[in-house]
Protein backbone atom coordinates (compact mmCIF):
# COMPACT_ATOMS: atom_id res chain seq x y z
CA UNK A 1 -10.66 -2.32 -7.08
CA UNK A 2 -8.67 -0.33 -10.17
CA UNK A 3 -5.49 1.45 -9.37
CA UNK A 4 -3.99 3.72 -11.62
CA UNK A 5 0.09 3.67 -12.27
CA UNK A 6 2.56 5.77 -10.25
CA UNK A 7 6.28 4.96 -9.10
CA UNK A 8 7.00 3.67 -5.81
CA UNK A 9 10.52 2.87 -5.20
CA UNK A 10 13.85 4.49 -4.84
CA UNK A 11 13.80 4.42 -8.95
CA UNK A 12 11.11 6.67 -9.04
CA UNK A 13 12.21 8.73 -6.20
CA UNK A 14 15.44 9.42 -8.61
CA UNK A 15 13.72 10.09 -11.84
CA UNK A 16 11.27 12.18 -10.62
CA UNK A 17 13.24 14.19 -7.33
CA UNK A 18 16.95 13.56 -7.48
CA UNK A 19 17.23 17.48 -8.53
CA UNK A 20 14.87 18.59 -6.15
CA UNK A 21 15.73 21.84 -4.06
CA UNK A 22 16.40 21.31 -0.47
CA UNK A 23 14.50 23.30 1.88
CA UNK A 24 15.44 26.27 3.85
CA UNK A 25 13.91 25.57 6.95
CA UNK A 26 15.91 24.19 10.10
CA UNK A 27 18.28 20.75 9.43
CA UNK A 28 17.03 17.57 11.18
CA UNK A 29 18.95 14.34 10.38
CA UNK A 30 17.81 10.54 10.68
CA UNK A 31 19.71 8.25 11.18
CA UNK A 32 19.68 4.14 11.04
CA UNK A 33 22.99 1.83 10.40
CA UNK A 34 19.94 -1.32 10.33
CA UNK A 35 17.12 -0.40 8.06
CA UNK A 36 17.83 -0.08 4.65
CA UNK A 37 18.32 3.61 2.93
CA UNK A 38 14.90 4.03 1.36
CA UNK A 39 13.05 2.26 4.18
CA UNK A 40 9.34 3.08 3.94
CA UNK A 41 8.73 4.59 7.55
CA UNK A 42 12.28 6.28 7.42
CA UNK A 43 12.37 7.67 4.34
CA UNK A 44 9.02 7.26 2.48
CA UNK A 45 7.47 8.41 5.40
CA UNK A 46 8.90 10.67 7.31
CA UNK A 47 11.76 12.40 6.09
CA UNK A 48 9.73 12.68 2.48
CA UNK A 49 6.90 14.29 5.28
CA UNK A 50 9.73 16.80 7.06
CA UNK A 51 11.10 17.53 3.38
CA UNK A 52 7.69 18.51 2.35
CA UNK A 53 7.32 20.09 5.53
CA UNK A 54 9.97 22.85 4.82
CA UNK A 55 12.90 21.17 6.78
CA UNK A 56 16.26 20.49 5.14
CA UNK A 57 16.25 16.85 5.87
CA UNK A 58 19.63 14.42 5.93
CA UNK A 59 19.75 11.04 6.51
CA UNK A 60 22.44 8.99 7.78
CA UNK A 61 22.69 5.33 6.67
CA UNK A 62 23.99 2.35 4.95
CA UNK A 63 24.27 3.13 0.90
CA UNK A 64 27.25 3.13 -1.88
CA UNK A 65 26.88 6.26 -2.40
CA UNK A 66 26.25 10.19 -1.27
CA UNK A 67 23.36 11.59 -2.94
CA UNK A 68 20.35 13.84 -2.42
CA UNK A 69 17.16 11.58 -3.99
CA UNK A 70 13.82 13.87 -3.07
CA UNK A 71 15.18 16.98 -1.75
CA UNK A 72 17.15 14.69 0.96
CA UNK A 73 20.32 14.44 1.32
CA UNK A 74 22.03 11.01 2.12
CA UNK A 75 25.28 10.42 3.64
CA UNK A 76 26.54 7.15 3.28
CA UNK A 77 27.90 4.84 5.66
CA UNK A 78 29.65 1.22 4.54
CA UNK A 79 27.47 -1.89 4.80
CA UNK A 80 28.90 -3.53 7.85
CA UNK A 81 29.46 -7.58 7.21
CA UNK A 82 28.85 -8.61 10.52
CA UNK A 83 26.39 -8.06 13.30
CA UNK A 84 29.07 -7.03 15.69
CA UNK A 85 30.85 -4.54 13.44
CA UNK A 86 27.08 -3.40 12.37
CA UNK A 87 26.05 -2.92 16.07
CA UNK A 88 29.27 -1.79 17.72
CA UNK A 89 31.12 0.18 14.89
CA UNK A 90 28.69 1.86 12.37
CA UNK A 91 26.73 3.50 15.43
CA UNK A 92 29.92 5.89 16.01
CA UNK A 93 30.76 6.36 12.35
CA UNK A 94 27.25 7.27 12.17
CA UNK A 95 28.16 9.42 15.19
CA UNK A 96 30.72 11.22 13.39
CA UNK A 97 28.68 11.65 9.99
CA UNK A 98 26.19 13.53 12.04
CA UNK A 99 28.76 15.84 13.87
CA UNK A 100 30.06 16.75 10.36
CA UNK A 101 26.73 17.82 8.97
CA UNK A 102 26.31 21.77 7.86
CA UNK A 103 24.37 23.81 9.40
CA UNK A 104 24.06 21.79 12.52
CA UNK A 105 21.16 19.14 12.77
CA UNK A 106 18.30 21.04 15.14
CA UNK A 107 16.82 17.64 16.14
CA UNK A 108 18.74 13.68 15.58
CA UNK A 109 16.18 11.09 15.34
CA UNK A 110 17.57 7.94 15.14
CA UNK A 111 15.59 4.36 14.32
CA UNK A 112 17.43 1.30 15.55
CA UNK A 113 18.04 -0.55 19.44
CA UNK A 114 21.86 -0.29 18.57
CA UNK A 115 21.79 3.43 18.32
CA UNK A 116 21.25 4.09 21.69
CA UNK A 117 24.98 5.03 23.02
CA UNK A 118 25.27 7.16 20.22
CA UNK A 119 21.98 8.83 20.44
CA UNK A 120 22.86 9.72 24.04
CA UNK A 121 26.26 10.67 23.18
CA UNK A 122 24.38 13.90 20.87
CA UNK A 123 22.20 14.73 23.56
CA UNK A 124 24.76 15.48 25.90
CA UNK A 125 26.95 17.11 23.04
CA UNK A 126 23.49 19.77 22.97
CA UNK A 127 21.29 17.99 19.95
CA UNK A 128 17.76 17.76 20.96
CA UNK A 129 17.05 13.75 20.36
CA UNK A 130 14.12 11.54 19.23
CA UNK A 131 14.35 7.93 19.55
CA UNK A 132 11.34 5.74 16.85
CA UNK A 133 10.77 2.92 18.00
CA UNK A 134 9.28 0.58 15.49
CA UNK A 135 8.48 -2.63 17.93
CA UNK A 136 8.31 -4.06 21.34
CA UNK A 137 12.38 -4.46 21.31
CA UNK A 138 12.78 -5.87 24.89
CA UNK A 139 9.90 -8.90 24.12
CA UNK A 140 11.82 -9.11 20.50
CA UNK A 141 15.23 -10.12 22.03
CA UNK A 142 13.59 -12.45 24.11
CA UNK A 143 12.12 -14.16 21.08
CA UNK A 144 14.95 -14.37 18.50
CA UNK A 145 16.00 -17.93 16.80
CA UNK A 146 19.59 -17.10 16.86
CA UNK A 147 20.23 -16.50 20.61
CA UNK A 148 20.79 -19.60 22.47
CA UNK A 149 17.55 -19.58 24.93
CA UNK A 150 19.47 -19.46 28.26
CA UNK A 151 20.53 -15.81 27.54
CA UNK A 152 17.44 -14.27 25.70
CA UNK A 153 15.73 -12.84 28.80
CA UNK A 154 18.91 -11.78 30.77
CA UNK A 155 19.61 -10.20 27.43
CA UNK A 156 16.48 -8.69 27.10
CA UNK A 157 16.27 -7.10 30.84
CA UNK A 158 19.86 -6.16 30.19
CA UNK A 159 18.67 -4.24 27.44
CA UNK A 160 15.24 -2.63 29.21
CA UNK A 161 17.62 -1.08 32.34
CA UNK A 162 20.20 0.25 29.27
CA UNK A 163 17.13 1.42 28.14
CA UNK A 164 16.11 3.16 30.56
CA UNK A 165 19.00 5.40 31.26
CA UNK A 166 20.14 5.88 27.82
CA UNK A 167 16.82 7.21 27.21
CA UNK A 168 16.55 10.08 29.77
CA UNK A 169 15.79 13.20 28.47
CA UNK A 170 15.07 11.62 25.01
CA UNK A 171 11.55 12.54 23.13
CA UNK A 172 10.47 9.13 21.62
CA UNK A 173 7.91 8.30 18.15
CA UNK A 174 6.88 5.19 18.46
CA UNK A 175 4.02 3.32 16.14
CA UNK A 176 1.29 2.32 18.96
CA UNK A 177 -0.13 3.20 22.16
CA UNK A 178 1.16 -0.05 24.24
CA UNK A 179 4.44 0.89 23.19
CA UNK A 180 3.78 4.51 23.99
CA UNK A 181 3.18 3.44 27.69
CA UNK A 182 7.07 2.56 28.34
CA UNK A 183 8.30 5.91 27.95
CA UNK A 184 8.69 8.56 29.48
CA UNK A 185 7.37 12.20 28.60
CA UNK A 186 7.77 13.51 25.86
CA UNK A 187 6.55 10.61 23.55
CA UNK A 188 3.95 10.56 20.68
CA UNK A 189 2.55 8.06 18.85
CA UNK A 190 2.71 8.48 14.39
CA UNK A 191 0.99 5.01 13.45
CA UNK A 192 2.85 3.39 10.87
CA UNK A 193 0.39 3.63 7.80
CA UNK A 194 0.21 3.59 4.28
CA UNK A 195 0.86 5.93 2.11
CA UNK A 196 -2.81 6.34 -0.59
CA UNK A 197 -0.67 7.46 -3.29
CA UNK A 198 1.56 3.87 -3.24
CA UNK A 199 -1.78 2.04 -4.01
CA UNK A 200 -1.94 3.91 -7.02
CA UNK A 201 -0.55 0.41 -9.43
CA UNK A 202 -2.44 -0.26 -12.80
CA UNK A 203 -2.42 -4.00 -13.17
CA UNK A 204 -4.25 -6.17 -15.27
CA UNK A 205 -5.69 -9.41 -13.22
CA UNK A 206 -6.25 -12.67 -15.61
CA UNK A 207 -9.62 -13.39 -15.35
CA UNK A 208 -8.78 -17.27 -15.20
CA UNK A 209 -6.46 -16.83 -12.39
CA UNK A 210 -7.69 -18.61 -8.47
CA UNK A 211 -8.52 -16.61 -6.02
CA UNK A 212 -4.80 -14.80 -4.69
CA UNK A 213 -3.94 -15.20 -0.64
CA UNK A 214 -0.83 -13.23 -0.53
CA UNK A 215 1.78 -12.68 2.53
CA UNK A 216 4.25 -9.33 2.09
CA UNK A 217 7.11 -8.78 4.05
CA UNK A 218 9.86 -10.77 6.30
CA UNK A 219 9.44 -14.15 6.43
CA UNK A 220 10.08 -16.20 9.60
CA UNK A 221 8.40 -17.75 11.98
CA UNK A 222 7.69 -14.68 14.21
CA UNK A 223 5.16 -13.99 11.25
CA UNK A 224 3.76 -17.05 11.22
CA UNK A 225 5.80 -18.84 7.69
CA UNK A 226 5.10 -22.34 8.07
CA UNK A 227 1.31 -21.74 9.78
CA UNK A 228 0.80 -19.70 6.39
CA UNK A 229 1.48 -23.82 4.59
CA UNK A 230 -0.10 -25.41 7.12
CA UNK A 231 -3.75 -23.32 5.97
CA UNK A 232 -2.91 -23.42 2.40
CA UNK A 233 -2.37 -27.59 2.74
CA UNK A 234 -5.62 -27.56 4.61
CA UNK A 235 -7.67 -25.95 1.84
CA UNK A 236 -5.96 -28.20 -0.81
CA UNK A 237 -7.09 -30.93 0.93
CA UNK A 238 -10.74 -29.34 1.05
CA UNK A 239 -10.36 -28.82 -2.61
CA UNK A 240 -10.54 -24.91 -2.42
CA UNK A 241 -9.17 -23.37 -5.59
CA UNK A 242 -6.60 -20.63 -4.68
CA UNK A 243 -2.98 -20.05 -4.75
CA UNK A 244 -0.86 -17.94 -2.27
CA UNK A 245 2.30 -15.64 -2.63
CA UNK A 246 4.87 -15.44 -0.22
CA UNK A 247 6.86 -11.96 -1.05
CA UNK A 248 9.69 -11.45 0.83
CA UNK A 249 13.00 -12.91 2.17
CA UNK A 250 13.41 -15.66 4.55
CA UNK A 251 15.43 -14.65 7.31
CA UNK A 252 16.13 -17.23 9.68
CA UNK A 253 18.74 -20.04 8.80
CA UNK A 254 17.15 -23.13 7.49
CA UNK A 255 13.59 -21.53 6.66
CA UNK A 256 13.88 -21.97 3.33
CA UNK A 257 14.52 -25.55 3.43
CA UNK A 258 11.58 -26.51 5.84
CA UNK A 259 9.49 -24.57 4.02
CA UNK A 260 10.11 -26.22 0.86
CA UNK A 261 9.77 -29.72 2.45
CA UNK A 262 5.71 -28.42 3.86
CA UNK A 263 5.47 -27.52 0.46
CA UNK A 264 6.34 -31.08 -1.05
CA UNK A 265 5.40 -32.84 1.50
CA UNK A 266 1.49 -31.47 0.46
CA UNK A 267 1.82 -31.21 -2.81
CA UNK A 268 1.43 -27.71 -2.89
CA UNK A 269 3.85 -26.79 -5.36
CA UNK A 270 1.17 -25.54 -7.77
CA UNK A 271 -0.62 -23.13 -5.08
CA UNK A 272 2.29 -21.68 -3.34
CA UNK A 273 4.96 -19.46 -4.48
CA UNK A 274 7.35 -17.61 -2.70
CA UNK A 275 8.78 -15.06 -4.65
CA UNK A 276 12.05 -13.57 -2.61
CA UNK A 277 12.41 -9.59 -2.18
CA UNK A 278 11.19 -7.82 -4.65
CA UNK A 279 11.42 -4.49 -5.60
CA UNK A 280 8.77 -1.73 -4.15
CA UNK A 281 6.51 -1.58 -7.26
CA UNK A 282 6.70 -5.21 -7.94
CA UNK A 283 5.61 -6.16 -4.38
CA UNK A 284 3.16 -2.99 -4.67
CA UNK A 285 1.68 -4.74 -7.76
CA UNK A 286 1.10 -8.43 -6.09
CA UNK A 287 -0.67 -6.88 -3.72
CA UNK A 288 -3.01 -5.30 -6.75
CA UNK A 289 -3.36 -8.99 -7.95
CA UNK A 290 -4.57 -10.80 -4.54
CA UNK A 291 -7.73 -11.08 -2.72
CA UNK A 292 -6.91 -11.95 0.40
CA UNK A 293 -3.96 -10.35 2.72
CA UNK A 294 -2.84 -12.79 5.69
CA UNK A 295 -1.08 -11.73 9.09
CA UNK A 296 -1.60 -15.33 10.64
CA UNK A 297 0.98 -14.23 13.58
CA UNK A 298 1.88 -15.98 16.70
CA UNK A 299 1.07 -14.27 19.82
CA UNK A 300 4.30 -12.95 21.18
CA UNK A 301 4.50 -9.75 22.95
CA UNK A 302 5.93 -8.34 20.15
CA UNK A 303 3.40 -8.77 17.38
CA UNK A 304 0.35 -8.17 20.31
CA UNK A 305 2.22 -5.34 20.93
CA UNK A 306 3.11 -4.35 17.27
CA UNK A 307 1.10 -2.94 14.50
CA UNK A 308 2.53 -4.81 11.03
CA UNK A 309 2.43 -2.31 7.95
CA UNK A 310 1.72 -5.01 5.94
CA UNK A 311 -1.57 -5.16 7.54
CA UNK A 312 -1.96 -1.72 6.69
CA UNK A 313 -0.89 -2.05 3.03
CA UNK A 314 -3.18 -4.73 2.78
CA UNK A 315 -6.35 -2.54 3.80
CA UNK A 316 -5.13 0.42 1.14
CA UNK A 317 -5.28 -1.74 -1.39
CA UNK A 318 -8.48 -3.13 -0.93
CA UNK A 319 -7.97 -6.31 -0.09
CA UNK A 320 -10.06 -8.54 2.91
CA UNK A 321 -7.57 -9.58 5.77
CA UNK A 322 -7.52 -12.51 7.95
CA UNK A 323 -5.55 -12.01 10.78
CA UNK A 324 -4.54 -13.65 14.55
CA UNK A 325 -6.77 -12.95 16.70
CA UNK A 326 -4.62 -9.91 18.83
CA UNK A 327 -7.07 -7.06 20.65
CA UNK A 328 -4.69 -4.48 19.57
CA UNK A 329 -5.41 -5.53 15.79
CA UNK A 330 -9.46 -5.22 16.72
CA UNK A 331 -9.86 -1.51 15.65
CA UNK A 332 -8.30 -1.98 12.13
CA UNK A 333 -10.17 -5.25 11.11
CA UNK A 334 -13.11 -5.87 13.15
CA UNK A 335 -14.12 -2.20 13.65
CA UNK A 336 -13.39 -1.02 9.91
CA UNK A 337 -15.08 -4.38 8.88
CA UNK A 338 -11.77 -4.81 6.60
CA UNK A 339 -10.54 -8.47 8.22
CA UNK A 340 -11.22 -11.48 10.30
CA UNK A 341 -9.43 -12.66 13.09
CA UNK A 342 -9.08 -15.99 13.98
CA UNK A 343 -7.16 -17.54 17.00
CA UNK A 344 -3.45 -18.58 15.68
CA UNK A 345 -2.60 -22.03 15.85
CA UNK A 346 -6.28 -23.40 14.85
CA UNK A 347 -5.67 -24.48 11.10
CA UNK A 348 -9.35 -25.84 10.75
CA UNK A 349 -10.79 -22.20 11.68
CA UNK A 350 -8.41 -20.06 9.73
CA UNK A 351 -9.36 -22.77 6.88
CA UNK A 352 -13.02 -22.09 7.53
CA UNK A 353 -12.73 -18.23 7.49
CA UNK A 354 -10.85 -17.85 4.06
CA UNK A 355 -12.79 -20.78 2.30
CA UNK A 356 -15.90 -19.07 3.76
CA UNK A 357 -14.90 -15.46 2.01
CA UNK A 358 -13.36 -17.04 -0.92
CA UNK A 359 -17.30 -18.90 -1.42
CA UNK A 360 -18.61 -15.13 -0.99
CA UNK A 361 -17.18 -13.04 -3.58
CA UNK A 362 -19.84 -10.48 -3.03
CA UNK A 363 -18.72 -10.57 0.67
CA UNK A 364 -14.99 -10.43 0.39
CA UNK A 365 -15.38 -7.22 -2.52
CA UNK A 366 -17.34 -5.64 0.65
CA UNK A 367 -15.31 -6.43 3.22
CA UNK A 368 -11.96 -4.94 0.87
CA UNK A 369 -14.50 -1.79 0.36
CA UNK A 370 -14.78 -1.40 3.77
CA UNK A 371 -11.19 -1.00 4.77
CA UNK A 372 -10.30 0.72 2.12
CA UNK A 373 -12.75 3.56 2.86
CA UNK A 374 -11.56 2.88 6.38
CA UNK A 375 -7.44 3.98 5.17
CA UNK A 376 -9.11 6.63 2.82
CA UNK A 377 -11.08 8.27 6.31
CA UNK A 378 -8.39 8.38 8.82
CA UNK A 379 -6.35 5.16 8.36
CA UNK A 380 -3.39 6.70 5.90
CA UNK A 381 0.29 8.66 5.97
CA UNK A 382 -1.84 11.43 4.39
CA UNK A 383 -3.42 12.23 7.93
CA UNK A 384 -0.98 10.86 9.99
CA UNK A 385 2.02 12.68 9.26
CA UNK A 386 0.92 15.99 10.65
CA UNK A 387 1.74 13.97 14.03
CA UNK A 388 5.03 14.07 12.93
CA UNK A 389 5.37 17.38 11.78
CA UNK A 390 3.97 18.96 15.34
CA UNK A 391 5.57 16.99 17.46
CA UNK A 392 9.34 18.25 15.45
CA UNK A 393 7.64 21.98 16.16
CA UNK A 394 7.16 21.37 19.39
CA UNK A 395 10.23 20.33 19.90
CA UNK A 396 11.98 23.27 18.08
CA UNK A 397 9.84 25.45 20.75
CA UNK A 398 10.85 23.78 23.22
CA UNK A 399 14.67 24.17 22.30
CA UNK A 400 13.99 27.31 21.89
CA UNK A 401 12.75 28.29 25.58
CA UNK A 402 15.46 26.47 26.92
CA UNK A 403 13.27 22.64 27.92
């Protein structure tokens, strides 16, 4: 579908608002010592939403530099080197950043597991605080490569009972409904969608080039990296022309390698690239160039219980998506008529489905139609964010009436 150019990334955000006036509405600060500065759902999303929404928005976070990019104003916090100094130190500088802030923060809403202690510690000093929570954390610890397996789950209950306590008399966001259902009152749910004016890319597609499958965002085997080579060597071997793009970094040690050696080993050097990071309007723009978007995800309770923005960027920009097979995925693909799903872990039928759309191009160009008129409806950051903006003014009245 055409796209038309706008900026994207935190270059853009400088050039065009690094001037811009704060509001003069109530302060509200974010904070996060895990996700980077200009994270989309931190600040694309929301704090761009609460700027726009006539709050004087701060954010607290990792970054070289203090600076007010978009009306918000950053306060920086060093890049910890370490995932004990990142977890166990920048939470109370982060602490102290906040208590520092003029005129007082009216609500702290802070983004990361590790922020917990400190997000309790503002409640009791009298901040009103909102905990996001972007995934299924307790199923996530139970699930991560780097843990030695005999203390994921006593590590993950650990942290459920933690909590649970530190999380008393917190409001929560969080970005579905079977996440929703762990916490207590008050809790809303502000769907993690895409923005309609980040599809907005002019690109011009080679008319010779195959038939793009493409895969944006963190790459490990919680989203399914070497199943990904496993499908592309199976439609090589059926002598489907396509090529896929792997955008993003590879975060678990050794990835890169085994990943490499699939690709050898099947001679797929010529269809599969994987590109690294890359910068917000580049990634934006592979995403104009491709066909096909793939969540080929293994069923943990964290991506069942998880709704991947990727999935959603995918859909805004028109593309047909071929997903697992996860019921809480049903509504955005099946419904919408924007995707497949196919059971993860069956090679030969995820094969089938994208050789069977890449056959139809008159199919596939539907099925991207569809779910992009789904995001245009009801499915975008557009709609959404007036979720976010209620639930901070409901808070506010709330404060204000003593609850």
């Amino acid at each position: 579908m055409p796209h038309t150019v706008a900026g994207t990334g935190t270059a853009a955000a400088r050039a065009e608002g690094a001037g811009a006036p704060q509001a003069a509405g109530p302060a509200v600060c974010h904070i996060t010592t895990v996700h980077p500065v200009f994270d989309s759902r931190i600040f694309t999303r929301e704090c761009l939403a609460l700027q726009q929404g006539g709050y004087q928005v701060h954010l607290v976070a990792c970054h070289d530099r203090d600076e007010v990019v978009e009306g918000v104003r950053i306060h920086a916090l060093p890049r910890a080197p370490g995932r004990l100094k990142r977890n166990f130190a920048l939470p109370w500088l982060a602490y102290r950043k906040v208590l520092a802030i003029r005129p007082r923060p009216m609500i702290c809403h802070f983004h990361d597991p590790a922020l917990l202690a400190m997000g309790y510690a503002l409640r009791l000093r009298g901040f009103t605080v909102v905990y996001d929570v972007h995934e299924h954390v307790v199923s996530s610890i139970a699930y991560k490569p780097y843990l030695p397996l005999v203390v994921r789950w006593p590590l993950a209950w650990a942290y459920w009972l933690g909590e649970q306590f530190l999380t008393s008399g917190m409001a929560v966001v969080t970005t579905v409904a079977s996440n929703a259902r762990r916490y207590r009152s008050p809790c809303r749910i502000v769907h993690n969608y895409a923005r309609l004016r980040d599809t907005q890319v002019s690109v011009r597609r080679d008319e010779k080039q195959p038939p793009r499958l493409v895969y944006l965002g963190r790459v490990c085997e919680a989203t399914g990296a070497t199943a990904m080579l496993h499908v592309a060597a199976e439609l090589q071997r059926r002598n489907v022309d396509f090529e896929m793009r792997i955008v993003g970094s590879v975060t678990e040690p050794g990835l890169a390698d085994r990943m490499r050696e699939v690709i050898r080993a099947n001679a797929l050097e010529s269809r599969v690239t994987m590109t690294g990071q890359l910068p917000a309007e580049q990634a934006m723009r592979e995403l104009a160039l491709s066909d096909i978007g793939l969540c080929l995800f293994p069923p943990t309770p964290n991506n069942m219980n998880n709704l991947p923005r990727k999935m959603m960027e995918y859909l805004s920009f028109g593309l047909a998506v071929v997903a697992s097979d996860f019921e809480g995925w049903r509504r955005y693909l099946v419904d919408t008529g924007g995707g497949l799903q196919i059971p993860f872990g069956d090679v030969g039928a995820m094969a089938d489905g994208i050789e069977q759309l890449l056959e139809d191009p008159v199919h596939l160009a539907e099925m991207g139609r569809r779910g992009r008129e789904a995001v245009e409806q009801q499915l975008c950051w557009e709609k959404e964010q007036q979720k976010l903006l209620d639930f901070y003014a409901w808070l506010l009245r709330s404060r204000e009436h003593g609850r």
